[in-house]
N, C-alpha and C. Protein backbone atom coordinates (compact mmCIF):
# COMPACT_ATOMS: atom_id res chain seq x y z
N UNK A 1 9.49 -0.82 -32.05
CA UNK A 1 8.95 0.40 -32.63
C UNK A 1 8.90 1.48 -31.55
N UNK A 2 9.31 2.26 -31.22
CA UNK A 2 9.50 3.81 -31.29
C UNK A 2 7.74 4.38 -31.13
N UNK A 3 7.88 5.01 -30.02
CA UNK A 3 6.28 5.45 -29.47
C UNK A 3 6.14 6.73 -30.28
N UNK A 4 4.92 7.26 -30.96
CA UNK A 4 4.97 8.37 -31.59
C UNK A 4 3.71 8.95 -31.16
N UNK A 5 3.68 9.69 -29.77
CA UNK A 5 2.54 10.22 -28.63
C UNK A 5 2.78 11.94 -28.73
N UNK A 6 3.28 12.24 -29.58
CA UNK A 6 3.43 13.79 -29.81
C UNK A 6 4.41 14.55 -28.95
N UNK A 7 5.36 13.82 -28.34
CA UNK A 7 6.64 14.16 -27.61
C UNK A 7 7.69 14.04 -27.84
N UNK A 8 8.81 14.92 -27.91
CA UNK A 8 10.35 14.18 -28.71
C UNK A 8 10.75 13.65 -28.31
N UNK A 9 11.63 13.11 -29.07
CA UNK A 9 12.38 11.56 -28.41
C UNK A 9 13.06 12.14 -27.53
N UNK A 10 13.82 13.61 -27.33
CA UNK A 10 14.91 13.79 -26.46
C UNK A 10 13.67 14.23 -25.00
N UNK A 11 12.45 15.04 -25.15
CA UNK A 11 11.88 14.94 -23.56
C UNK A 11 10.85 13.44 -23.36
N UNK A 12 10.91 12.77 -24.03
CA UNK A 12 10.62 11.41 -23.98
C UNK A 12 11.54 10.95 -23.19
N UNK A 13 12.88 11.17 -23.44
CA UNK A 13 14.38 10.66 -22.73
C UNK A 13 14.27 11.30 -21.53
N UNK A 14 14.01 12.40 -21.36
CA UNK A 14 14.38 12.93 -19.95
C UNK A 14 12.94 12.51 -18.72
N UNK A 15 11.51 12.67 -19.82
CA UNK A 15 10.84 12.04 -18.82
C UNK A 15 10.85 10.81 -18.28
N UNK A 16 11.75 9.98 -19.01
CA UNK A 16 11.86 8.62 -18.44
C UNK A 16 12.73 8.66 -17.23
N UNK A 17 13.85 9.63 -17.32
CA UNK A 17 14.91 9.96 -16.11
C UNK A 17 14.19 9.79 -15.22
N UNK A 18 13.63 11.01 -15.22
CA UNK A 18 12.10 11.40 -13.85
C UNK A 18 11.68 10.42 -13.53
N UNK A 19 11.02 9.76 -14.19
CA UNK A 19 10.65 8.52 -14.01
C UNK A 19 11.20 7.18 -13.38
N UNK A 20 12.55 6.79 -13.47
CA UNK A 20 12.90 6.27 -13.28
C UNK A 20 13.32 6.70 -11.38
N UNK A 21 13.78 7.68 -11.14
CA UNK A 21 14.25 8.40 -10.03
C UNK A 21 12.68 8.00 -9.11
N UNK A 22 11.65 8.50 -9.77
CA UNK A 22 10.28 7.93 -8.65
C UNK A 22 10.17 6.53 -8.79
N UNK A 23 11.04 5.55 -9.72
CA UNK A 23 10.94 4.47 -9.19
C UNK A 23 11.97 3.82 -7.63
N UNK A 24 13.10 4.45 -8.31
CA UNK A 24 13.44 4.48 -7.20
C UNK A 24 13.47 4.75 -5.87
N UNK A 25 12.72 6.19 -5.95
CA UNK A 25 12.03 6.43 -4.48
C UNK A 25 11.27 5.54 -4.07
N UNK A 26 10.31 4.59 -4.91
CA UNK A 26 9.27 4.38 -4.34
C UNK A 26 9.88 2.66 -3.75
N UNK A 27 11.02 2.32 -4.76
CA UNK A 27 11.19 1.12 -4.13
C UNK A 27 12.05 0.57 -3.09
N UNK A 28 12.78 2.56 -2.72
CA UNK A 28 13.35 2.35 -1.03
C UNK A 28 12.45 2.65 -0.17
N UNK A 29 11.32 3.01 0.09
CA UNK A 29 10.99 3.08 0.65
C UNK A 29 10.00 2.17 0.94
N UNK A 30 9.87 1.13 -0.32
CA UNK A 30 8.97 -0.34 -0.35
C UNK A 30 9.79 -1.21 0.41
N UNK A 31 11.28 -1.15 0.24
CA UNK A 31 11.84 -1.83 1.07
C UNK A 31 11.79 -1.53 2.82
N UNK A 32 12.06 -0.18 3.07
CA UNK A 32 12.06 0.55 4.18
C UNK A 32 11.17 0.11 4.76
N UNK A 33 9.30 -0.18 4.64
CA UNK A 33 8.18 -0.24 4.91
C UNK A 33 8.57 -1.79 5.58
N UNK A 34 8.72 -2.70 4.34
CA UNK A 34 9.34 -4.06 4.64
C UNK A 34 10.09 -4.49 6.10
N UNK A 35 10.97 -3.88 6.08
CA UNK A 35 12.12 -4.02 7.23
C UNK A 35 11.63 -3.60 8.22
N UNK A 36 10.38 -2.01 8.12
CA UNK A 36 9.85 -1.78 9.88
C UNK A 36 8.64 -2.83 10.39
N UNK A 37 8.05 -3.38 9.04
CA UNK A 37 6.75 -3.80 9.31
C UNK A 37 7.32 -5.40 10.18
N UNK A 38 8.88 -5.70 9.67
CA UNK A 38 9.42 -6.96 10.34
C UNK A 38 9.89 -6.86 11.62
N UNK A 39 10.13 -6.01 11.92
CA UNK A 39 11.00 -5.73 12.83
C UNK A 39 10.01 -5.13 14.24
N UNK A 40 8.52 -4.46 13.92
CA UNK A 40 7.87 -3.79 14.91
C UNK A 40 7.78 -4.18 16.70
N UNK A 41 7.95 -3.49 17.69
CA UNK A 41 7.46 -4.12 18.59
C UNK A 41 7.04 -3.42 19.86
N UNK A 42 6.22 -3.94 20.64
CA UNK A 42 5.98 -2.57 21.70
C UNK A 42 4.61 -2.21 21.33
N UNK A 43 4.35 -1.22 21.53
CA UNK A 43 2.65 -0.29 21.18
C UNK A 43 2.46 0.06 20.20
N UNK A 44 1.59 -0.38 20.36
CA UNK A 44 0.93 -0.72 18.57
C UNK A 44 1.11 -1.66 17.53
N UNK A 45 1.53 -2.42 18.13
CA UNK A 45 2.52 -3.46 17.50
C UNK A 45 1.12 -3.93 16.09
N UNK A 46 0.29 -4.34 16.59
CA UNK A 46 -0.25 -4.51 15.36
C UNK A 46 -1.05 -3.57 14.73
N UNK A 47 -1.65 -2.75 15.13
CA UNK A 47 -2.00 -1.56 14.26
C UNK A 47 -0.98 -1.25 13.05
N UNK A 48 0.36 -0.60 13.42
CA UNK A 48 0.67 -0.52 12.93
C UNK A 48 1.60 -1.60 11.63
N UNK A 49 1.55 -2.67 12.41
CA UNK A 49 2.04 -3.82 11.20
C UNK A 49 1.49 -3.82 10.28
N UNK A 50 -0.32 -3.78 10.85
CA UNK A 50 -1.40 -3.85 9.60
C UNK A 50 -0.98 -2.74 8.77
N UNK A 51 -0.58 -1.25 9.37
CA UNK A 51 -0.59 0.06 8.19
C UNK A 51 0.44 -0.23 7.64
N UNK A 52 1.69 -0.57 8.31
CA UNK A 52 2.91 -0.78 7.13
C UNK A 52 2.59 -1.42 6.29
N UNK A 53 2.08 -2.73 6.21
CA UNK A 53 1.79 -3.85 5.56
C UNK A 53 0.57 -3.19 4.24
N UNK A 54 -0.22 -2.43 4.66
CA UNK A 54 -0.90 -1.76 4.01
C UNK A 54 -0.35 -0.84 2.57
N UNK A 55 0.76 -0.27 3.32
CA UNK A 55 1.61 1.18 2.30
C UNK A 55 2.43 0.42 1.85
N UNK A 56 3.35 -0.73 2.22
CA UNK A 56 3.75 -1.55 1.30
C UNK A 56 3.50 -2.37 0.09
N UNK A 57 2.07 -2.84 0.28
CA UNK A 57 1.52 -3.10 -0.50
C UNK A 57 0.93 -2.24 -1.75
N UNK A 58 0.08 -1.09 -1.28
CA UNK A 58 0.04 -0.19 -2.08
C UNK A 58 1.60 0.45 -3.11
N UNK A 59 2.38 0.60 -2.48
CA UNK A 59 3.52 0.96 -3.25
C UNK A 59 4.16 0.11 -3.97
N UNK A 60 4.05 -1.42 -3.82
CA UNK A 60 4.36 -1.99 -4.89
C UNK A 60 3.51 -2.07 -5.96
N UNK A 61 2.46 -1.66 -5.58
CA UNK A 61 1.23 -1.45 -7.30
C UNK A 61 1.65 -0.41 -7.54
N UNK A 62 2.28 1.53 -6.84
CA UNK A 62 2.43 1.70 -7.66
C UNK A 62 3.80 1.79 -8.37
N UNK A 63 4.91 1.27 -7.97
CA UNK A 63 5.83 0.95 -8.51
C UNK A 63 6.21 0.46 -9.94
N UNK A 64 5.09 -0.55 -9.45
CA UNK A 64 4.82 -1.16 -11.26
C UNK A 64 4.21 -0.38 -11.38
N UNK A 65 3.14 0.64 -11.87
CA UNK A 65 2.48 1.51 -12.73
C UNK A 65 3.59 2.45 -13.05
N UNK A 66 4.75 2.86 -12.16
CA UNK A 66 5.56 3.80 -12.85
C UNK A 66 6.83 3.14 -13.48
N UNK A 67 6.67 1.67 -13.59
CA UNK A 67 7.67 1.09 -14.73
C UNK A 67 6.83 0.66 -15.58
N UNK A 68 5.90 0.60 -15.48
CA UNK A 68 4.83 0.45 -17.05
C UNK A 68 4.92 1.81 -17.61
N UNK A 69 4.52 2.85 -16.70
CA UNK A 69 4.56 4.31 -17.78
C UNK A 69 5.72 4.55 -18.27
N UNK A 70 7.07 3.93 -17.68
CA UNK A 70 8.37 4.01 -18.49
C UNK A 70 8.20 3.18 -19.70
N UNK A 71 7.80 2.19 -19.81
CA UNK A 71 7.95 1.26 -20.90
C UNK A 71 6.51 1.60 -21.85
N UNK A 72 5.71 2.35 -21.50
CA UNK A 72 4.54 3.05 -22.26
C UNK A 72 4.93 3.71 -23.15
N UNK A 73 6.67 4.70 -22.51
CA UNK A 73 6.92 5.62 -22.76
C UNK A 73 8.13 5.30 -23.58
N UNK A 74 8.29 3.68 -24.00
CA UNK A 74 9.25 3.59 -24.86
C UNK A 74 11.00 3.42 -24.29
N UNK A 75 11.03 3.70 -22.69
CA UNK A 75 12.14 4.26 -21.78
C UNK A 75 12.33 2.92 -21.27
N UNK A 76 13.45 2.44 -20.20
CA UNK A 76 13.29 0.96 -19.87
C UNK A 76 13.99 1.41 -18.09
N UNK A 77 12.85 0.44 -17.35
CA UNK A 77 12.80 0.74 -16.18
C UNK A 77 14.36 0.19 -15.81
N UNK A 78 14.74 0.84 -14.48
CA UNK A 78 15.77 0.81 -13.55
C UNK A 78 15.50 -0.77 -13.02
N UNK A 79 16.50 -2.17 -12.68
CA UNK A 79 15.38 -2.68 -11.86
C UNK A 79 16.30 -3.28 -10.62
N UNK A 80 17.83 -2.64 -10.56
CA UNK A 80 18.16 -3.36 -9.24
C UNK A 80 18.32 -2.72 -7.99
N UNK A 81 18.55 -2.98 -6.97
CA UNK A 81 18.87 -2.62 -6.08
C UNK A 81 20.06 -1.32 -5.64
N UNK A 82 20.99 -1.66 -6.57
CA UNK A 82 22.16 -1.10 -6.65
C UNK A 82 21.50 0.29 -7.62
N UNK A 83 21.13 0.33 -8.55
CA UNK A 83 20.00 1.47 -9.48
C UNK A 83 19.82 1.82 -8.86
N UNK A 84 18.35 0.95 -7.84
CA UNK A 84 17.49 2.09 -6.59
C UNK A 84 18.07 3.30 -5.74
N UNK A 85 19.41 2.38 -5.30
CA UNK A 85 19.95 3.17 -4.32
C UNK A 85 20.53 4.27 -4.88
N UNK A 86 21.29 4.24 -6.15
CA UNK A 86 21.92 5.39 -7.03
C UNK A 86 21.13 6.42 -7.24
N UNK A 87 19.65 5.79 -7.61
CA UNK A 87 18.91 6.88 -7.88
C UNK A 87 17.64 8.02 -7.05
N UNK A 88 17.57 7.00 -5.85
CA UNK A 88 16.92 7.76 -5.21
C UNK A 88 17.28 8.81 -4.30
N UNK A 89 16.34 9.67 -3.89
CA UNK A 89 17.16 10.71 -2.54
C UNK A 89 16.42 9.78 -1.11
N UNK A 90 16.31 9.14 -1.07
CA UNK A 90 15.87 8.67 0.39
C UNK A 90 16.70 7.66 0.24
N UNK A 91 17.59 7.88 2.24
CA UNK A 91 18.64 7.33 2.77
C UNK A 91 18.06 5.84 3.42
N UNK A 92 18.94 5.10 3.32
CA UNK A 92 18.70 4.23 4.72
C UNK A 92 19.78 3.86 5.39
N UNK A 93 19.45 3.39 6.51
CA UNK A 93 20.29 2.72 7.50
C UNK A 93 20.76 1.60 8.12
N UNK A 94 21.47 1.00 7.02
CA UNK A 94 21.73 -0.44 7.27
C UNK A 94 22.49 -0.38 8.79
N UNK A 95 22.17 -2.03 9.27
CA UNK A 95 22.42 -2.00 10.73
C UNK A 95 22.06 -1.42 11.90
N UNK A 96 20.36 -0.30 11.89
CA UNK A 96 20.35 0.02 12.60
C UNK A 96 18.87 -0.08 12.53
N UNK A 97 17.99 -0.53 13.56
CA UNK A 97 16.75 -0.80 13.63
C UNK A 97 16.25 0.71 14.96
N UNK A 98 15.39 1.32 13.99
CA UNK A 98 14.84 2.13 14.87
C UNK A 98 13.41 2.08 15.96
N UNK A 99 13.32 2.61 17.09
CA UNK A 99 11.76 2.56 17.81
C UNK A 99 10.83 2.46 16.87
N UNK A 100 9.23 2.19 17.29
CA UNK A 100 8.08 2.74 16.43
C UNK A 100 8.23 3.98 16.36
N UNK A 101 8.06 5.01 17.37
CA UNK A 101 8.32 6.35 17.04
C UNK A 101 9.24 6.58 15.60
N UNK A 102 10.29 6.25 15.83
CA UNK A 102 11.57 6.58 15.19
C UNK A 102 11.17 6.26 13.74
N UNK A 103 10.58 5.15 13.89
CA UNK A 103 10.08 4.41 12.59
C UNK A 103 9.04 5.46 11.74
N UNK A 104 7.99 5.71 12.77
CA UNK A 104 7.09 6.43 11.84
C UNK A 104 7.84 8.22 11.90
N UNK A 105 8.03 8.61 12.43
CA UNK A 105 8.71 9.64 11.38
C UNK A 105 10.10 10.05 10.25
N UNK A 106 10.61 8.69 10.46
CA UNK A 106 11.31 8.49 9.36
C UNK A 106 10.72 8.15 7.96
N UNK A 107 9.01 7.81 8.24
CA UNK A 107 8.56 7.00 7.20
C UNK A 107 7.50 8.47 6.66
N UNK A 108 7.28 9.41 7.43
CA UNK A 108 6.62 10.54 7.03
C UNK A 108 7.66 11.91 6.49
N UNK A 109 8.63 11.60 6.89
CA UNK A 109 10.01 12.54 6.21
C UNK A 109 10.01 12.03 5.17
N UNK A 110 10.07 10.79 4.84
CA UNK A 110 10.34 9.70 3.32
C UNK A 110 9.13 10.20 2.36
N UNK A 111 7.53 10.19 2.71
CA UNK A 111 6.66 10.05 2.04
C UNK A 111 6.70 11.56 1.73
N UNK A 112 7.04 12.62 2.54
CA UNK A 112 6.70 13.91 2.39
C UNK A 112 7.88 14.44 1.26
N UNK A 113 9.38 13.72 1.50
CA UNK A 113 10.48 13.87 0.44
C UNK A 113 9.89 13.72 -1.11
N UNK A 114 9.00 12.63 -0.71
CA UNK A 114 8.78 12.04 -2.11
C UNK A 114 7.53 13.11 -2.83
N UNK A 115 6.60 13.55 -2.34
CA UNK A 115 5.94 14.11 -2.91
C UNK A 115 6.24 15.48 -3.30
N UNK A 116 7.18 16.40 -2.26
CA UNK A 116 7.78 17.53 -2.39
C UNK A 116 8.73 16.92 -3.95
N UNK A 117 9.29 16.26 -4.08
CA UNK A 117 9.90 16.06 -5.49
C UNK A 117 8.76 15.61 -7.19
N UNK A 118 7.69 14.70 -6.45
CA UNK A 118 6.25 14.57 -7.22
C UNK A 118 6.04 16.02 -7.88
N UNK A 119 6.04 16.70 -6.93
CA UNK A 119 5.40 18.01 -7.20
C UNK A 119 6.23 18.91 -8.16
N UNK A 120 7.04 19.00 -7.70
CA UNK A 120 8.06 19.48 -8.85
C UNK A 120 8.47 18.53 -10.56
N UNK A 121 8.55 17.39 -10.24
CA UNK A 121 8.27 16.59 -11.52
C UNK A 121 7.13 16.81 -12.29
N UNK A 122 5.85 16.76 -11.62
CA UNK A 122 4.45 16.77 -12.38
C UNK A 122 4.82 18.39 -13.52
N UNK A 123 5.16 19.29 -12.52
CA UNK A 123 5.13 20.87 -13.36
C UNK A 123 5.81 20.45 -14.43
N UNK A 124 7.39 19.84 -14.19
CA UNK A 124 8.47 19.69 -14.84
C UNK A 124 8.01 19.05 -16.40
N UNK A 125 7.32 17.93 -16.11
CA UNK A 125 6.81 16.79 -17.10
C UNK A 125 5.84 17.78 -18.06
N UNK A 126 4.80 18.61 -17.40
CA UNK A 126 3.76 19.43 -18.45
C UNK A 126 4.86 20.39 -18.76
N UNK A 127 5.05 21.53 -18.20
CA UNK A 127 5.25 22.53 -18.42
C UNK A 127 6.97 22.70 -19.62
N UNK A 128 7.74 22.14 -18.94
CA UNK A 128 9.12 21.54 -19.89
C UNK A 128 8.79 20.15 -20.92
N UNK A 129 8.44 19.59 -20.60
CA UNK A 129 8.82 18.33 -21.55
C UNK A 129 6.80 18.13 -22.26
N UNK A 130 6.15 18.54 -21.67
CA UNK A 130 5.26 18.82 -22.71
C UNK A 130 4.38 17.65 -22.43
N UNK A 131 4.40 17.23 -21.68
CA UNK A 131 4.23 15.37 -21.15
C UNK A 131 2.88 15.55 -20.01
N UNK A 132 1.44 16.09 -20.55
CA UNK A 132 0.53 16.49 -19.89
C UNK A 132 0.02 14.76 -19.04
N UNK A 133 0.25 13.60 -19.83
CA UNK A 133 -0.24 12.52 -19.23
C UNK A 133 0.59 12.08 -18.25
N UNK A 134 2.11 12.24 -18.14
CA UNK A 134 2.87 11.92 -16.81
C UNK A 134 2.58 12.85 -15.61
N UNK A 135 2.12 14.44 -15.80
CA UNK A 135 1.90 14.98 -14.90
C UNK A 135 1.13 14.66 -14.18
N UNK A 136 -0.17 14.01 -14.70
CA UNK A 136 -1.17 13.73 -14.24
C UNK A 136 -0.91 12.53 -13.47
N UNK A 137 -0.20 11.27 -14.31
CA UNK A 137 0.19 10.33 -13.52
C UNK A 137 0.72 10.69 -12.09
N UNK A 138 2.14 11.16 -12.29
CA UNK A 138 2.70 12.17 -10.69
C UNK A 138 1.65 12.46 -9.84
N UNK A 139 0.71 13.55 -10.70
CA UNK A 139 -0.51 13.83 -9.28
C UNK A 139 -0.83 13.12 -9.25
N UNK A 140 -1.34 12.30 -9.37
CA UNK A 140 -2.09 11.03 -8.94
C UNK A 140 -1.17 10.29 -7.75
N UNK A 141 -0.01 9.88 -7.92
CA UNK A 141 1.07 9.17 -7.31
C UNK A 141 1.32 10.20 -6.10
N UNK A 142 1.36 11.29 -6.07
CA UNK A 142 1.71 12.28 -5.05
C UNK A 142 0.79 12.13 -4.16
N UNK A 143 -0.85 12.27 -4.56
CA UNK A 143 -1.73 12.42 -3.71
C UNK A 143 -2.32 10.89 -2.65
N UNK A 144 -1.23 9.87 -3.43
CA UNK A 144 -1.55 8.48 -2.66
C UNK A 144 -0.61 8.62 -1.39
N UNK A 145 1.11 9.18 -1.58
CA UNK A 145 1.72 9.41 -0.74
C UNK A 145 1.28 10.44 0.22
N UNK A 146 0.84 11.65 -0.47
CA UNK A 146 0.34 12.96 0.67
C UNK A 146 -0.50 11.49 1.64
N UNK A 147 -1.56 10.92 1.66
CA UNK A 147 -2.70 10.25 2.21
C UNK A 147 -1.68 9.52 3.53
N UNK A 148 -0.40 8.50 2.46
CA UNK A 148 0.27 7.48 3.39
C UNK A 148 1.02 8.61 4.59
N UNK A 149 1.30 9.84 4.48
CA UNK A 149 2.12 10.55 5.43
C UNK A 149 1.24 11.16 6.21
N UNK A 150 0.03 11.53 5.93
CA UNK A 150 -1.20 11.55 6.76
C UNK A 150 -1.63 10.49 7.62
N UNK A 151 -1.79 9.35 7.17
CA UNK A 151 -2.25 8.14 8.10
C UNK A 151 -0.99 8.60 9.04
N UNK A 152 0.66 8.14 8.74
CA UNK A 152 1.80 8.32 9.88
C UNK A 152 1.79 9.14 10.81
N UNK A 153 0.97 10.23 10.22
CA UNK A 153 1.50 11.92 11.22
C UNK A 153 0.25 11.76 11.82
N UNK A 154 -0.58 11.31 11.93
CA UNK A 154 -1.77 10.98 12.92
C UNK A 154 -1.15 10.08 14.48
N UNK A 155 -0.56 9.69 14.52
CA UNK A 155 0.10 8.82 15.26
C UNK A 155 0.84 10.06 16.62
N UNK A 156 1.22 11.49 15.85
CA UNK A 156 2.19 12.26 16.73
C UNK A 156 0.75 13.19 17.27
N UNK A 157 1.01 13.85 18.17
CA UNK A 157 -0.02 14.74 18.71
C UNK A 157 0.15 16.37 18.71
N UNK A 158 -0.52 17.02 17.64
CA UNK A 158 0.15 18.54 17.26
C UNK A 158 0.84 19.36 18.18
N UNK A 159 1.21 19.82 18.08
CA UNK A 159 2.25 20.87 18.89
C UNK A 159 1.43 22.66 19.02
């Protein structure tokens, strides 16, 4: 049965797009988190294992919350690897293991990508597709990432 939440089926269709694209962001960069939190070594070695280990975790809860709001939404989540990579805008770099440094601002370019696009989805979702409960979802999801690129950028010393 066909969800009938006061949205058309065709921006029903496109908010699932959206949707699907922040799954994908969120699950390269679940992987990304994965691979530095394995790989760490040097200063800080466990501080920061604990924070990766931390934002990894968090992002796989909300990963699933934004393939439940696809399937809330009647839409059917993305779920492989090969998807992820198609659909997201955050790169990675197979074969190449970076410093901690290197690590954490690759991981605050990632979180800050992601919300600079949050932000534009949330408008997108109310304002075009009429979809006042995904916006809200987005902010919500944006303001967990703004937090995770805050904890990272604490690490550099202002300029």
């Amino acid at each position: 049965m066909k969800p009938n939440l006061g949205i058309s089926a065709k921006n029903l269709k496109a908010v699932n797009e959206v949707l699907n694209h922040v799954l994908a962001d969120g699950n390269i960069i679940y992987i990304k988190l994965r691979k530095f939190h394995w790989n760490l070594a040097g200063d800080n070695f466990m501080e920061l294992h604990l924070l990766f280990e931390d934002q990894y975790d968090a992002i796989a809860d909300a990963v699933d919350e934004v393939a439940e709001r696809i399937s809330t939404l009647g839409g059917t989540a993305i779920g492989t690897t090969k998807e992820f990579a198609e659909y997201s805008q955050l790169k990675e770099n197979p074969g190449k293991l970076p410093g901690n440094q290197e690590m954490l601002k690759e991981l605050v370019g990632d979180h800050e990508t992601i919300v600079k696009a949050l932000r534009e989805n949330l408008d997108l979702c109310e304002e075009k597709y009429g979809d006042a409960g995904t916006a809200d979802f987005l902010n919500g999801l944006m303001q967990k990432h703004e937090k995770m690129a805050w904890k990272l950028r604490k690490y550099f010393k202002e300029a």
